[in-house]
Protein backbone atom coordinates (compact mmCIF):
# COMPACT_ATOMS: atom_id res chain seq x y z
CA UNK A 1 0.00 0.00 0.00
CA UNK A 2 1.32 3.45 -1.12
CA UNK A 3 1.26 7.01 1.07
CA UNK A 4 -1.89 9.11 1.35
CA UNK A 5 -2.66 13.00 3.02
CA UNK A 6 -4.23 15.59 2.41
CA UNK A 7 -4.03 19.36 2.60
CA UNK A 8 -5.10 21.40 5.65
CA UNK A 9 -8.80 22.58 4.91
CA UNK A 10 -7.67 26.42 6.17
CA UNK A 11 -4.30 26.53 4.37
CA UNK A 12 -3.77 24.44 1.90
CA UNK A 13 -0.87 23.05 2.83
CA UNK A 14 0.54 19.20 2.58
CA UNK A 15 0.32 17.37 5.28
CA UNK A 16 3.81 15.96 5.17
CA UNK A 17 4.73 11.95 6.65
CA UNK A 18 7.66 11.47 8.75
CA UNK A 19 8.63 9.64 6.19
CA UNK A 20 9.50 12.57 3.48
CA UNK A 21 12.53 14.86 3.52
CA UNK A 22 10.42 17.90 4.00
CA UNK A 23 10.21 18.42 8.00
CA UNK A 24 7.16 17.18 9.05
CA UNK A 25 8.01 18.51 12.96
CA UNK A 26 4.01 19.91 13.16
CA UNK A 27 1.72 19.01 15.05
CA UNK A 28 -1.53 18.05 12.22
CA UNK A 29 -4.88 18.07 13.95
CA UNK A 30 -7.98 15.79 12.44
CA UNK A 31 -10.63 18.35 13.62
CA UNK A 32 -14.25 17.27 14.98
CA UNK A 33 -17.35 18.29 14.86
CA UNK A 34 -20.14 19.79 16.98
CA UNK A 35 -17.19 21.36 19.37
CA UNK A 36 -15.59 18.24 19.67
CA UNK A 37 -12.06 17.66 20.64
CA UNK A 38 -9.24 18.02 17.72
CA UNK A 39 -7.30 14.42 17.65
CA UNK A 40 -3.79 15.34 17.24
CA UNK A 41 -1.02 13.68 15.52
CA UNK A 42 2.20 14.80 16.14
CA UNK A 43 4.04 12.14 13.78
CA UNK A 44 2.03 11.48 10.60
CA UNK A 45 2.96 8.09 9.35
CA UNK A 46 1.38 8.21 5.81
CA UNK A 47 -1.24 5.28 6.37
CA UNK A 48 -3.89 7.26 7.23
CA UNK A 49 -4.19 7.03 11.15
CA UNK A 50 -4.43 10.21 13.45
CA UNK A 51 -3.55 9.04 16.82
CA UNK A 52 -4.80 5.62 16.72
CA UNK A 53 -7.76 6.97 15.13
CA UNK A 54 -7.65 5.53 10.89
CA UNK A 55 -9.52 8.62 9.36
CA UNK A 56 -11.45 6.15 6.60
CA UNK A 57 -12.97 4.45 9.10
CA UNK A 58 -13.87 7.56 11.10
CA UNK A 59 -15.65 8.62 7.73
CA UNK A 60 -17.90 6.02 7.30
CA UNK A 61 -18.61 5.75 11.03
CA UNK A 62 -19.60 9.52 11.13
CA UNK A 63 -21.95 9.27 7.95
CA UNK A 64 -22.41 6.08 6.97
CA UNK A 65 -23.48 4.57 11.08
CA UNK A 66 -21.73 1.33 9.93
CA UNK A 67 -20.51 -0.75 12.80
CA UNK A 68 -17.42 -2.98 12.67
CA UNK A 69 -13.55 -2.91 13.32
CA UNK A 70 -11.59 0.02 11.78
CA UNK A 71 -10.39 -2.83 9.11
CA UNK A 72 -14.29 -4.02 8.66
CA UNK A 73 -14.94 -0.58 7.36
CA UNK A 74 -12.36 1.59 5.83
CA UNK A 75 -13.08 0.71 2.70
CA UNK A 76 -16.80 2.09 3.19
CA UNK A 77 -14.85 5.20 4.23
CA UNK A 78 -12.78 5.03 0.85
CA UNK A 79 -15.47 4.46 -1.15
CA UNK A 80 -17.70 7.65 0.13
CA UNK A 81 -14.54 9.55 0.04
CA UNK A 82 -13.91 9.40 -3.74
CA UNK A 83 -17.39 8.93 -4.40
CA UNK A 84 -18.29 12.25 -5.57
CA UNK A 85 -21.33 12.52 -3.43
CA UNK A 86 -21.85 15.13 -0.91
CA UNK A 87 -20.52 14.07 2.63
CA UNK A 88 -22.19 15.75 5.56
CA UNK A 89 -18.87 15.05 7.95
CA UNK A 90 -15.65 15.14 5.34
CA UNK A 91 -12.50 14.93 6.48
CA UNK A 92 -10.74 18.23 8.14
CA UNK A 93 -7.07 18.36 9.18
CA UNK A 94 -5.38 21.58 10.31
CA UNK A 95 -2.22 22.85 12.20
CA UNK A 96 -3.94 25.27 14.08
CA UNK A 97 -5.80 23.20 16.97
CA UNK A 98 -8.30 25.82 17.39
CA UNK A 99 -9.56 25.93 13.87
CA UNK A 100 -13.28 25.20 13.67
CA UNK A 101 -14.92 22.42 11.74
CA UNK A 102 -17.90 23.95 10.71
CA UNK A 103 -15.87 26.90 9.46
CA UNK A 104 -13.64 25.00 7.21
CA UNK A 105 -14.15 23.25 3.41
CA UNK A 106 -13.67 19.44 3.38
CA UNK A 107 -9.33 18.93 3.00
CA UNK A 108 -8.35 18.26 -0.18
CA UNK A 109 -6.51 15.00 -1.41
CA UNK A 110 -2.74 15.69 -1.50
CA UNK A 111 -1.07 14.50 -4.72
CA UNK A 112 2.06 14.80 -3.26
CA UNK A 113 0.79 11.46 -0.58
CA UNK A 114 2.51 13.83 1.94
CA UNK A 115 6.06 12.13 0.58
CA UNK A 116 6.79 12.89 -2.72
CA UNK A 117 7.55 16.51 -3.46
C-alpha cells in the first residue's frame, strides 16, 4: 500500500509523513465536529491514522453509522470519500488546533501522498 494525506482545509498546505525529507516537525490536527475535541497527531505516518484513530474508518462511522472494526470498514470510508457525493462530515485536518470544523471546506486530497515533493 502506497502514502496518502491531504491538505489542511484552512491553508492548503501538505500534510507531510515522517517519512518525506520535508520536515514534518508539526503538530496536524484531524478536527471534529459539533465542538468536539481536535485528535492530534504529532508524527504522521502516511497510512492514514491520526492518533490511533484511521480517518477512513472515522468517515464512514460519522456518515455512513456502519458498525465494525476500523479494518471491517475503511473501505466504506474510501469508497464515500472518492465517491463524488456530498458528505455531511468530510475529512478536516489543520495545524492550528483551534480551527473550527464547521468553518472549514472538506481537505483536499494531497497528490504529493505527503512524501513525494
Amino acid at each position: 500500500m502506497g502514502f496518502f494525506s491531504w491538505k489542511t482545509a484552512d491553508t492548503k498546505k501538505s500534510i507531510n509523513n515522517i517519512h518525506s525529507r520535508r520536515p514534518h516537525k508539526r503538530t496536524v490536527y484531524m478536527l471534529q465536529p459539533n465542538g468536539g475535541d481536535p485528535i492530534a497527531e504529532n508524527d504522521y505516518d502516511g497510512y492514514g491514522i491520526f492518533n490511533g484513530i484511521d480517518a477512513y474508518a472515522w468517515l464512514a462511522r460519522m456518515n455512513l453509522a456502519v458498525k465494525g472494526t476500523d479494518d471491517e470498514i475503511r473501505g466504506d470510508g474510501i469508497g464515500l470519500h472518492y465517491s463524488g457525493k456530498p458528505i455531511k462530515y468530510p475529512l478536516k485536518f489543520s495545524f492550528n488546533k483551534k480551527a473550527i470544523y464547521e468553518k472549514l471546506p472538506a481537505s483536499e486530497h494531497d497528490p504529493y501522498q505527503g512524501y513525494f515533493f
